[in-house]
C-alpha atoms as a PDB file:
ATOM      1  CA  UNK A   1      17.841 201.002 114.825  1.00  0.00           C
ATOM      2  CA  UNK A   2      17.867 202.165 118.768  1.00  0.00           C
ATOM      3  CA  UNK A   3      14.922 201.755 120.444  1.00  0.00           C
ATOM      4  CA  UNK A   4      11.991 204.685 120.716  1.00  0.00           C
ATOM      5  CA  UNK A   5      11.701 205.703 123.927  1.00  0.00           C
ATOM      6  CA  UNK A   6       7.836 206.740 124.974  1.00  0.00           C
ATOM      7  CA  UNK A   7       7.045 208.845 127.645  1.00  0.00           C
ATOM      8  CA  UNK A   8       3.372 207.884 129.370  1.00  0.00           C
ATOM      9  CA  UNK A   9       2.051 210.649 131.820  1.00  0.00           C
ATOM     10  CA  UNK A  10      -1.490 212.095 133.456  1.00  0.00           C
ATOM     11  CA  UNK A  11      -1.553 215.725 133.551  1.00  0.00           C
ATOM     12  CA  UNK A  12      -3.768 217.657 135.796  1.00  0.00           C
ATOM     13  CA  UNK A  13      -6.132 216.104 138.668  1.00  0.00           C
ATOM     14  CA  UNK A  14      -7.256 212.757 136.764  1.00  0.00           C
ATOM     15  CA  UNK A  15      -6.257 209.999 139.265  1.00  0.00           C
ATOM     16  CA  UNK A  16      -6.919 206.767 137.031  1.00  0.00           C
ATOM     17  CA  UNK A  17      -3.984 205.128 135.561  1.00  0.00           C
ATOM     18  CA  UNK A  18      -5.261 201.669 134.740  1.00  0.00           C
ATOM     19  CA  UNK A  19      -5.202 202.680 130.972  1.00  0.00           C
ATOM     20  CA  UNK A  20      -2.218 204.622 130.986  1.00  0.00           C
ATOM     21  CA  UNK A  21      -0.503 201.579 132.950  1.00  0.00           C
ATOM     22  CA  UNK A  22      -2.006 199.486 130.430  1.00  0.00           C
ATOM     23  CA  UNK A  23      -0.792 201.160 127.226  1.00  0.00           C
ATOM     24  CA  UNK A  24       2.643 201.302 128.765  1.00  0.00           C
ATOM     25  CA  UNK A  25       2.928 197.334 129.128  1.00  0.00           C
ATOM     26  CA  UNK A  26       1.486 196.867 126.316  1.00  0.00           C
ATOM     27  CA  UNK A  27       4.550 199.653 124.249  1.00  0.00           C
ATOM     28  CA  UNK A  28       6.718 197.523 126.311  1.00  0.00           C
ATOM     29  CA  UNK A  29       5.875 194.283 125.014  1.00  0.00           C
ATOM     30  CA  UNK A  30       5.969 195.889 121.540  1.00  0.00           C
ATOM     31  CA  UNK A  31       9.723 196.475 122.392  1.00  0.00           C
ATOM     32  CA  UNK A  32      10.007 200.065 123.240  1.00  0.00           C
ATOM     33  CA  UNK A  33      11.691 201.735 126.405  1.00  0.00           C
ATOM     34  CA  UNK A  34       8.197 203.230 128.542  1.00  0.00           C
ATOM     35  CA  UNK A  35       9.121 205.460 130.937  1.00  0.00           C
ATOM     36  CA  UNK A  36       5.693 206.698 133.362  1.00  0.00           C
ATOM     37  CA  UNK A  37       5.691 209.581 135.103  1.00  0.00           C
ATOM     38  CA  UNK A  38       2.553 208.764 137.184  1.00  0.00           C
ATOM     39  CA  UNK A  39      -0.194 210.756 138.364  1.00  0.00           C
ATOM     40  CA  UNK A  40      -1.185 214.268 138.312  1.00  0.00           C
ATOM     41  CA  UNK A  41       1.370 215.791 136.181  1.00  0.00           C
ATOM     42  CA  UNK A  42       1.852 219.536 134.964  1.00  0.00           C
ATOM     43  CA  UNK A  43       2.452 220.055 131.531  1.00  0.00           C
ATOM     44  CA  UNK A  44       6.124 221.542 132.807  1.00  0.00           C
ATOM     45  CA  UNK A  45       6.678 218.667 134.688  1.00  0.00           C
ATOM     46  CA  UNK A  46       6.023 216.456 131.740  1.00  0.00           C
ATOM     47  CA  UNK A  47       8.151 218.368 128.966  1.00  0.00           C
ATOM     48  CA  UNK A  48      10.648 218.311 131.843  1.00  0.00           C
ATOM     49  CA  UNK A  49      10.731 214.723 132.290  1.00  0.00           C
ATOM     50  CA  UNK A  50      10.639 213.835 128.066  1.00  0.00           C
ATOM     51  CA  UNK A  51      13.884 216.262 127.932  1.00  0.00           C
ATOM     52  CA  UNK A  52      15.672 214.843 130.447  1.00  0.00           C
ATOM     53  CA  UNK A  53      14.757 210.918 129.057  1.00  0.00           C
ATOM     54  CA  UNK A  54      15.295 211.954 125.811  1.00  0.00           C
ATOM     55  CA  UNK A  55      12.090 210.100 124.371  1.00  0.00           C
ATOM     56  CA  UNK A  56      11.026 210.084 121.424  1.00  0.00           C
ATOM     57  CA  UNK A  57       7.106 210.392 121.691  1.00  0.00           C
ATOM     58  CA  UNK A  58       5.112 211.600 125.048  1.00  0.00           C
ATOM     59  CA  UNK A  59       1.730 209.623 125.183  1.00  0.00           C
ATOM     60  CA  UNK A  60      -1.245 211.747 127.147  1.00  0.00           C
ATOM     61  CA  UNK A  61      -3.908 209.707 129.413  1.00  0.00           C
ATOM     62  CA  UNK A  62      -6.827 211.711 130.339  1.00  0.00           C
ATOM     63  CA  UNK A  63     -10.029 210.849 131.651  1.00  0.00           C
ATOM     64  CA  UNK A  64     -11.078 214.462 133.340  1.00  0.00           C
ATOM     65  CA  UNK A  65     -12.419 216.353 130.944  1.00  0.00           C
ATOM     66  CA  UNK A  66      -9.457 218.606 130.407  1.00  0.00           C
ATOM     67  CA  UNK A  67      -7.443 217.180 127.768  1.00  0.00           C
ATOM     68  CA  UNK A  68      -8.840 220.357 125.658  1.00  0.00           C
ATOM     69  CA  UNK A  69      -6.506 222.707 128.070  1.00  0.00           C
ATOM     70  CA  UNK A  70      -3.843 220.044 129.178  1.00  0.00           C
ATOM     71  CA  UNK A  71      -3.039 218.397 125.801  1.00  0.00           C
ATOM     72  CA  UNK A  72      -2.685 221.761 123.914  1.00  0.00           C
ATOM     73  CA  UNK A  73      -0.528 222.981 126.720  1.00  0.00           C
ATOM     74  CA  UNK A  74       1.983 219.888 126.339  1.00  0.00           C
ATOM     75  CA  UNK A  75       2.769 220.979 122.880  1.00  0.00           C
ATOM     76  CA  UNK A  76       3.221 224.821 123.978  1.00  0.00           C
ATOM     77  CA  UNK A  77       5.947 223.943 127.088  1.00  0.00           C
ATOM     78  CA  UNK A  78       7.547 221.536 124.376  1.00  0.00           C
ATOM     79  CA  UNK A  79       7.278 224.571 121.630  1.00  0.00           C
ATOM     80  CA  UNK A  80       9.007 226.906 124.475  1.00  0.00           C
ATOM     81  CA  UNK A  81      11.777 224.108 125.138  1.00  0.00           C
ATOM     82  CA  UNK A  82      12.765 224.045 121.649  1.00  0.00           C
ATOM     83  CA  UNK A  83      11.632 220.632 121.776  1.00  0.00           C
ATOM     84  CA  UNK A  84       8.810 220.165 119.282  1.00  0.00           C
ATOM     85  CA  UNK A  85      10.495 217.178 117.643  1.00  0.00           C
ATOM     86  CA  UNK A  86       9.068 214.957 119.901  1.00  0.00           C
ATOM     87  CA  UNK A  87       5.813 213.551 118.982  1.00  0.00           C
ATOM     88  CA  UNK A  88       2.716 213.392 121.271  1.00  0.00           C
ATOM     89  CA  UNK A  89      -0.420 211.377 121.088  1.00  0.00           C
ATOM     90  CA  UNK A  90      -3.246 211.324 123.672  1.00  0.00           C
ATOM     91  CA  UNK A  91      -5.941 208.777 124.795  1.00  0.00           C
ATOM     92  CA  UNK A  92      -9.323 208.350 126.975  1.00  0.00           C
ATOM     93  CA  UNK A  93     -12.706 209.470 127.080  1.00  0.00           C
ATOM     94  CA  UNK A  94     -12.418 212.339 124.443  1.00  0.00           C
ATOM     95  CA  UNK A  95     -15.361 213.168 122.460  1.00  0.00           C
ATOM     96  CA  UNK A  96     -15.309 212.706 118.382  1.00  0.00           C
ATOM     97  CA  UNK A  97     -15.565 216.424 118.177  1.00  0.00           C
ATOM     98  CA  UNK A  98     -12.652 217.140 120.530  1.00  0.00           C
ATOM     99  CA  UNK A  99     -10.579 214.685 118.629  1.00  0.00           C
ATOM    100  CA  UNK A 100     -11.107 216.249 115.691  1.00  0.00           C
ATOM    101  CA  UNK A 101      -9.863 219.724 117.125  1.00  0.00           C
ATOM    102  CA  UNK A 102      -6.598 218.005 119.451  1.00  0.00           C
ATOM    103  CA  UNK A 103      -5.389 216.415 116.228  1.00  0.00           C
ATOM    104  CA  UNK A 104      -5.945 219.696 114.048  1.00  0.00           C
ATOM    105  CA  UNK A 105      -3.540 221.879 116.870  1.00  0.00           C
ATOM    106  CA  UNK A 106      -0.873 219.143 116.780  1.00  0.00           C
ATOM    107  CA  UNK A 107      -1.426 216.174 118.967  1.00  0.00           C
ATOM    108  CA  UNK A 108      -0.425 213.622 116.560  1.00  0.00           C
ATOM    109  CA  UNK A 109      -3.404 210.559 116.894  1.00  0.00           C
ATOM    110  CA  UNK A 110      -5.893 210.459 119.979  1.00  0.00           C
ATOM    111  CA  UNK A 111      -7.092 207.101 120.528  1.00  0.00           C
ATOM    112  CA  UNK A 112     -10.475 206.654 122.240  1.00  0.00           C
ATOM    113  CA  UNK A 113     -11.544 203.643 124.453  1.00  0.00           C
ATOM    114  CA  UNK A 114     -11.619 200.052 122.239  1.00  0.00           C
ATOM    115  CA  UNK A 115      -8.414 200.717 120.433  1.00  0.00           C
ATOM    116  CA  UNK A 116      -6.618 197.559 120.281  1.00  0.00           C
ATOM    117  CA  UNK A 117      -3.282 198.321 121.728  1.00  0.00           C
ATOM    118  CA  UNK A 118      -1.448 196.569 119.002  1.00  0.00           C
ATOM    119  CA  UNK A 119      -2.969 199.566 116.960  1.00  0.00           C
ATOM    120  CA  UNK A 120      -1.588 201.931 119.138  1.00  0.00           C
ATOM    121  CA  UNK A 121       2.354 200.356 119.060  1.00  0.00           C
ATOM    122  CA  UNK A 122       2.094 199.932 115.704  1.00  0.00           C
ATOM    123  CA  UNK A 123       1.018 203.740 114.676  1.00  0.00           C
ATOM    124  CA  UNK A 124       3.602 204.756 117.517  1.00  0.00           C
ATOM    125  CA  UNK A 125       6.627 202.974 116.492  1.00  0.00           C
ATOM    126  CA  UNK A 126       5.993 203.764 112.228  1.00  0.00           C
ATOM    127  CA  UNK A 127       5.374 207.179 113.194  1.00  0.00           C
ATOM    128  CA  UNK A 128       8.326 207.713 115.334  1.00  0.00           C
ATOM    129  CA  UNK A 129      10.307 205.354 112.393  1.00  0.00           C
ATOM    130  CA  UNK A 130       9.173 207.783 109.390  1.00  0.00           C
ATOM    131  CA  UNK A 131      10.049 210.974 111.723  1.00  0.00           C
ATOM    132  CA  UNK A 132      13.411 209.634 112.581  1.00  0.00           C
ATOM    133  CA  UNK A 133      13.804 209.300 108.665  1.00  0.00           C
ATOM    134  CA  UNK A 134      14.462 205.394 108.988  1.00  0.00           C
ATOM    135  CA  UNK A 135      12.358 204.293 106.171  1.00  0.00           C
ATOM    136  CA  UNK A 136      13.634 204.649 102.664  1.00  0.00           C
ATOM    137  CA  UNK A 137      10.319 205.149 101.462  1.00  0.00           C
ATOM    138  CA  UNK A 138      10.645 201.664  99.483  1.00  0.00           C
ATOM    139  CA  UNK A 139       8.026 199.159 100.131  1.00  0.00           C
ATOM    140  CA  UNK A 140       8.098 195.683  99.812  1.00  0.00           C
ATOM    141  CA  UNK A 141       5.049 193.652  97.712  1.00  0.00           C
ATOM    142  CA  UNK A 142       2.296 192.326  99.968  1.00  0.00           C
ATOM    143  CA  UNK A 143       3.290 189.331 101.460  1.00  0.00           C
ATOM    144  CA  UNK A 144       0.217 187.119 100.432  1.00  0.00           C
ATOM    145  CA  UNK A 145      -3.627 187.221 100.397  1.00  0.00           C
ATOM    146  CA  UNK A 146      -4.506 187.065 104.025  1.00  0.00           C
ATOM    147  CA  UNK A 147      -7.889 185.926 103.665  1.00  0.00           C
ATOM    148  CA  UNK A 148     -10.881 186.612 101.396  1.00  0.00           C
ATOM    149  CA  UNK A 149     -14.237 188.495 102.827  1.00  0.00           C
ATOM    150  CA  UNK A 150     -17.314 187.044 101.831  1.00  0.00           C
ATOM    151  CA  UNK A 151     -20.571 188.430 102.526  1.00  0.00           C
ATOM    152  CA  UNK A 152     -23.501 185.836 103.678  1.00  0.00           C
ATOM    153  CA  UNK A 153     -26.987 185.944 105.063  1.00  0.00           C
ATOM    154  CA  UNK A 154     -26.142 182.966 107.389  1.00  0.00           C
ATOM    155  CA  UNK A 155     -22.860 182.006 109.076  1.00  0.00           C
ATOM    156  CA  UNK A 156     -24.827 178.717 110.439  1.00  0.00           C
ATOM    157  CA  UNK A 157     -25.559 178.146 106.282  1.00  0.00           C
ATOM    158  CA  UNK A 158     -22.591 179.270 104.834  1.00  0.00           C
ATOM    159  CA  UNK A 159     -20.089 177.347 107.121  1.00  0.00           C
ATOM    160  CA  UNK A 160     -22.226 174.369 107.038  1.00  0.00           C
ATOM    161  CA  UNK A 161     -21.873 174.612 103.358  1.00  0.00           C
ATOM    162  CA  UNK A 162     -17.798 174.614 103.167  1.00  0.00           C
ATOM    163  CA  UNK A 163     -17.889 172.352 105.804  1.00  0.00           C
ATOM    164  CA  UNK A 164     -19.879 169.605 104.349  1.00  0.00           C
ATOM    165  CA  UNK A 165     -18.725 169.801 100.607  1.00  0.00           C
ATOM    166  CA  UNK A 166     -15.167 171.404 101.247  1.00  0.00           C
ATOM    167  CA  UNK A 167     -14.027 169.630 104.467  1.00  0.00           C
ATOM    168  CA  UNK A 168     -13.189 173.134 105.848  1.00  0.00           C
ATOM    169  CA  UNK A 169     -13.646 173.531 109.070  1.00  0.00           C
ATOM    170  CA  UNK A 170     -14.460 177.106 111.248  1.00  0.00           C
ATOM    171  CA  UNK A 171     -11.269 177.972 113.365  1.00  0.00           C
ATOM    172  CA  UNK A 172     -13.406 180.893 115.247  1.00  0.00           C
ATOM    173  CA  UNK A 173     -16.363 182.915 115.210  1.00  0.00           C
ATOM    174  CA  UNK A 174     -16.098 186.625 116.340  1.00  0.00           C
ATOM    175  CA  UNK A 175     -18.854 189.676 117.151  1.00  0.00           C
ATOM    176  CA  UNK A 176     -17.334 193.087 116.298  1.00  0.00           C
ATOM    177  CA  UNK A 177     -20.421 195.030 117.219  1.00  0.00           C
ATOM    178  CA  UNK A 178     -18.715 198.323 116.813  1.00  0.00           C
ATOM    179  CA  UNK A 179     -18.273 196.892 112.862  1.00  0.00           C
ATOM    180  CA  UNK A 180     -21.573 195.849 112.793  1.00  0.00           C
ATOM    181  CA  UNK A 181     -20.483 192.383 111.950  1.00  0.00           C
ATOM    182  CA  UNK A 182     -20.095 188.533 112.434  1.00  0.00           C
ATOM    183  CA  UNK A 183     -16.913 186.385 111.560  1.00  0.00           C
ATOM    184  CA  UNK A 184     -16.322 183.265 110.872  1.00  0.00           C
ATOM    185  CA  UNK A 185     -13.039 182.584 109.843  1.00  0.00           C
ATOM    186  CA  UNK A 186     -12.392 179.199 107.624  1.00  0.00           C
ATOM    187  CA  UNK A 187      -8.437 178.595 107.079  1.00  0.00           C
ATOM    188  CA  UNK A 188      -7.758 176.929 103.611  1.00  0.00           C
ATOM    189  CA  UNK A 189      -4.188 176.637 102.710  1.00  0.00           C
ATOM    190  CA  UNK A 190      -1.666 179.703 104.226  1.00  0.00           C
ATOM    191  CA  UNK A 191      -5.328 182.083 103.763  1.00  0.00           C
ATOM    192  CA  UNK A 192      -8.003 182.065 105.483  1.00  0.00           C
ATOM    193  CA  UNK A 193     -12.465 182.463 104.271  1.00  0.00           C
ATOM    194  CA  UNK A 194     -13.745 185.307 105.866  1.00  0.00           C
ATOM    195  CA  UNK A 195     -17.633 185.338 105.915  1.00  0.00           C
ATOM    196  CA  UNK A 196     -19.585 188.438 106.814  1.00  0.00           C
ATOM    197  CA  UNK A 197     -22.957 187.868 108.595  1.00  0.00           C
ATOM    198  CA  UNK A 198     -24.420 191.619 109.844  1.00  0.00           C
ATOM    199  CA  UNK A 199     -25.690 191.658 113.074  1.00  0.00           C
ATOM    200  CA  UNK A 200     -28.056 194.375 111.991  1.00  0.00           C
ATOM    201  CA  UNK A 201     -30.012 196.554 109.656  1.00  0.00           C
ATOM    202  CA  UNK A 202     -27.151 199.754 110.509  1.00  0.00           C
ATOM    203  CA  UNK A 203     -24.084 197.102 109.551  1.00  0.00           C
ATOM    204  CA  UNK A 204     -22.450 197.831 106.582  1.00  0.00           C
ATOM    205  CA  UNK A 205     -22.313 193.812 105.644  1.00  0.00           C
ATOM    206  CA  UNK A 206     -26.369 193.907 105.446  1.00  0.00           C
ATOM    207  CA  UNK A 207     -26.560 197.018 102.998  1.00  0.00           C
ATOM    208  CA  UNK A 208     -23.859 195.484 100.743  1.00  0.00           C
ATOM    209  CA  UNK A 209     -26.637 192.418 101.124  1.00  0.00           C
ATOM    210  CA  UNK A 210     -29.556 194.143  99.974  1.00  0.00           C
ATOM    211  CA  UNK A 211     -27.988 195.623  97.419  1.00  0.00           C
ATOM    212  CA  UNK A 212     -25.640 193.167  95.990  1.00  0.00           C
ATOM    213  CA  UNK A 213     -26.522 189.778  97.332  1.00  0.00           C
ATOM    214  CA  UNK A 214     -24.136 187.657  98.843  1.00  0.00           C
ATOM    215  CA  UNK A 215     -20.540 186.784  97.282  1.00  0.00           C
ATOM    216  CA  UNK A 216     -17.299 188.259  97.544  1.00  0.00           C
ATOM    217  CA  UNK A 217     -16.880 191.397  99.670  1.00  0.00           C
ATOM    218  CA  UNK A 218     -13.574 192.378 100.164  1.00  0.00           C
ATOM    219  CA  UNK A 219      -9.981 191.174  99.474  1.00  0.00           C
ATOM    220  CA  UNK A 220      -7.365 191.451 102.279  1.00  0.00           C
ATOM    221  CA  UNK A 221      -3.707 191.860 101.647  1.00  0.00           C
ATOM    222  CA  UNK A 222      -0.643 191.145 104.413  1.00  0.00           C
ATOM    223  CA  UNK A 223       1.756 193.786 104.510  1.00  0.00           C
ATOM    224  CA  UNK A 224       4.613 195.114 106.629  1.00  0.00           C
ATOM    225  CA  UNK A 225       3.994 198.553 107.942  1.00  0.00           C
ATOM    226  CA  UNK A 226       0.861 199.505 107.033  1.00  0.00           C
ATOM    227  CA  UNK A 227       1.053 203.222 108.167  1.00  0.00           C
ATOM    228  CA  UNK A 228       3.953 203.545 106.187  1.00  0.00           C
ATOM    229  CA  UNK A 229       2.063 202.088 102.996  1.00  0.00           C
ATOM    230  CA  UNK A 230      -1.166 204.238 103.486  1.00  0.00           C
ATOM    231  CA  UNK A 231       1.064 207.598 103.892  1.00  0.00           C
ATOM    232  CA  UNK A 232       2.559 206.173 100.334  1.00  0.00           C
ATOM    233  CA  UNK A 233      -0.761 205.061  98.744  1.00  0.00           C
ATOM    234  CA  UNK A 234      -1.899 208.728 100.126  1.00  0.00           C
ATOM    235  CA  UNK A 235       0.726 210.920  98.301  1.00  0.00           C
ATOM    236  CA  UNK A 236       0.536 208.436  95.251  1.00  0.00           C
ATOM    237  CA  UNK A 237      -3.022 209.940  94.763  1.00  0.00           C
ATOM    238  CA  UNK A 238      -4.895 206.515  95.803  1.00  0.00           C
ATOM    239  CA  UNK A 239      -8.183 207.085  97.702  1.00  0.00           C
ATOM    240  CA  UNK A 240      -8.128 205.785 101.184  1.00  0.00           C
ATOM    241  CA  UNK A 241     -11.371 204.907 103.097  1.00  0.00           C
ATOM    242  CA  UNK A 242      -9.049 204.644 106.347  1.00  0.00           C
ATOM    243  CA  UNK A 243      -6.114 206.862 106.662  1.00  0.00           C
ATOM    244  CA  UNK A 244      -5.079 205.342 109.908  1.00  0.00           C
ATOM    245  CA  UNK A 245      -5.500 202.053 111.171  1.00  0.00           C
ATOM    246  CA  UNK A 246      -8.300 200.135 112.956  1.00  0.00           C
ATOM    247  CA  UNK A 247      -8.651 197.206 114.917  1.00  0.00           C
ATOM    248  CA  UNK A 248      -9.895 194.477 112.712  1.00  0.00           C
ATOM    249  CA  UNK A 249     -12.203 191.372 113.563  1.00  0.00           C
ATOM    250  CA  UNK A 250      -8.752 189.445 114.212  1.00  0.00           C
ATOM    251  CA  UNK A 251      -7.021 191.546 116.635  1.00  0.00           C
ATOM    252  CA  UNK A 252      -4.675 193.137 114.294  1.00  0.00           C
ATOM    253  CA  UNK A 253      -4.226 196.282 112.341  1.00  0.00           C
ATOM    254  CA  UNK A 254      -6.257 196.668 109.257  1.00  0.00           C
ATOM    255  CA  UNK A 255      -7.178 199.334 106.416  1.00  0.00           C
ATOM    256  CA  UNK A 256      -9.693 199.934 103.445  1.00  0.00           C
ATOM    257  CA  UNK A 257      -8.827 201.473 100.341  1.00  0.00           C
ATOM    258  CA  UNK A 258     -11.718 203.360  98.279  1.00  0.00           C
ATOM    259  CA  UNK A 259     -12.678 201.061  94.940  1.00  0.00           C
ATOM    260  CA  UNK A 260     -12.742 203.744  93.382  1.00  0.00           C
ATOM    261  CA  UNK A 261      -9.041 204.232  92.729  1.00  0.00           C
ATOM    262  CA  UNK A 262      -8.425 200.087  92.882  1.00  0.00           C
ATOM    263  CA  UNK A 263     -10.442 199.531  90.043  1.00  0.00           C
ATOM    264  CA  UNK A 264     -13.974 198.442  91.588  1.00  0.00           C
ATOM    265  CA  UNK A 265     -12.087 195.823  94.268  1.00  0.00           C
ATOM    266  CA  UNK A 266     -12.352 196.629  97.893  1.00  0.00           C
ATOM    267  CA  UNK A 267      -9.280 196.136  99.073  1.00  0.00           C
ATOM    268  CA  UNK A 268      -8.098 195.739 102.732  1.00  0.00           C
ATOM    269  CA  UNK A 269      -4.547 196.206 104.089  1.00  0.00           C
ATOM    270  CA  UNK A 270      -3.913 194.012 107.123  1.00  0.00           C
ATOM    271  CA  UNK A 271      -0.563 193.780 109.171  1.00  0.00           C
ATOM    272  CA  UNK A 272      -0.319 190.565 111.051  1.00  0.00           C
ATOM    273  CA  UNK A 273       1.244 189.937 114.030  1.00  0.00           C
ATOM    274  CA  UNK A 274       4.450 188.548 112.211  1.00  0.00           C
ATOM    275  CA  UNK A 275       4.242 190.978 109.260  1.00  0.00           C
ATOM    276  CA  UNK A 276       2.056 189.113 107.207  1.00  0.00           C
ATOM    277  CA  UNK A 277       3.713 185.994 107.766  1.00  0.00           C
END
């Protein structure tokens, strides 16, 4: 398969790049060709430039407020090129409600600040995979059970617990206040215990708490191209609580499923940095 080429650019006066300069080591190291145009771009000079490098996917970096004109405009001077087959996401300080609206006229995913950037290659290179018709729509099983959420009161109880009468022993512990939770994560065999202390009364952990108890949470499962597999699960009729992909408390891409279509088990998706491996 040849390499997707990505086209990073700032158009209009925003002159901060650290993001966009970011994001384009980051595609890099993900093994894609980046090609960045630098700052203060039109959208001509942009379309321009993706023509002429023949890339497969122009990524927008805007931190001036006018990604509401700008982005829009990208896709018109692309429409006007006959060049709408290439794909176009946008990132930066973009409000939920302008998200919302960019994505609805065409920009394919806008990623605000706190997206892991292994998130972003991975969403970039199965997008530009399923538009280049280079999956055959078959999916392999999950690979294995990547680890096992469990949902505690304590971390400093629960891991003394496995500790002391199961010899496990805590490889990290990890805040993800924007998930409202705390990690501890316990490796037993090729899986690894994943227990759940909220960090407040808004975290999702502490009202499966108060209305549950503690005990098993959720089950994650290691699969290859997980945007691939939730477009499937999606047209198969399964209910998805994520339709995209988020960072999870390990770094790495993850996804819910509703229970409701798995049968009362909360299910999570996770691609690893080695495919489940």
């Amino acid at each position: 398969m040849d390499k997707i080429r990505v086209l990073i650019a700032k158009p209009g006066l925003d002159g901060h790049d650290r993001g966009a300069l970011v994001i384009s080591q980051a595609l890099r190291d993900a093994g894609m060709e980046v090609i960045y145009t630098g700052l203060r771009q039109s959208p001509k000079q942009i379309v321009k430039a993706a023509i002429q490098e023949d890339v497969d996917v122009i990524g927008l970096s805007s931190l001036s407020g006018a990604h509401n004109v700008l982005f829009p405009e990208v896709l018109n001077v692309l429409k006007e090129n006959e060049a709408e087959d290439i794909l176009v996401f946008g990132g930066g300080v973009i409000p939920l409600e302008d998200v919302k609206t960019l994505e609805k006229k065409g920009i394919l995913k806008i990623f605000t600040p706190g997206t892991s950037t292994k998130v972003v290659a991975t969403f970039i290179e199965q997008a530009v995979r399923k538009h280049r018709g280079e999956y055959t729509g078959k999916i392999d099983p999950p690979k294995k059970i990547d680890h096992i959420g469990i949902a505690v009161h304590s971390l400093e109880e629960s891991t003394a617990f496995y500790e002391n009468h199961f010899q496990l022993k805590v490889q990290e512990i990890i805040e993800v206040p924007e998930q409202g939770v705390k990690v501890a994560f316990l490796p037993i065999g090729n899986m690894k215990l994943e227990l759940l202390e909220p960090l407040g009364n808004n975290s999702p952990i502490h009202k499966f708490l108060n209305k549950r108890g503690e005990g098993v949470h959720h089950i994650a499962l290691a699969v290859d191209n997980i945007q691939e597999r939730l477009d499937q699960l999606k047209a198969q009729g399964v209910s998805l609580i994520d339709e995209v992909p988020k960072q999870g408390a390990a770094g790495y891409p993850i996804a819910f499923l509703n229970p409701k279509s798995t049968h009362g088990a909360l299910l999570e998706l996770c691609e690893t940095k080695k495919g489940g491996e």
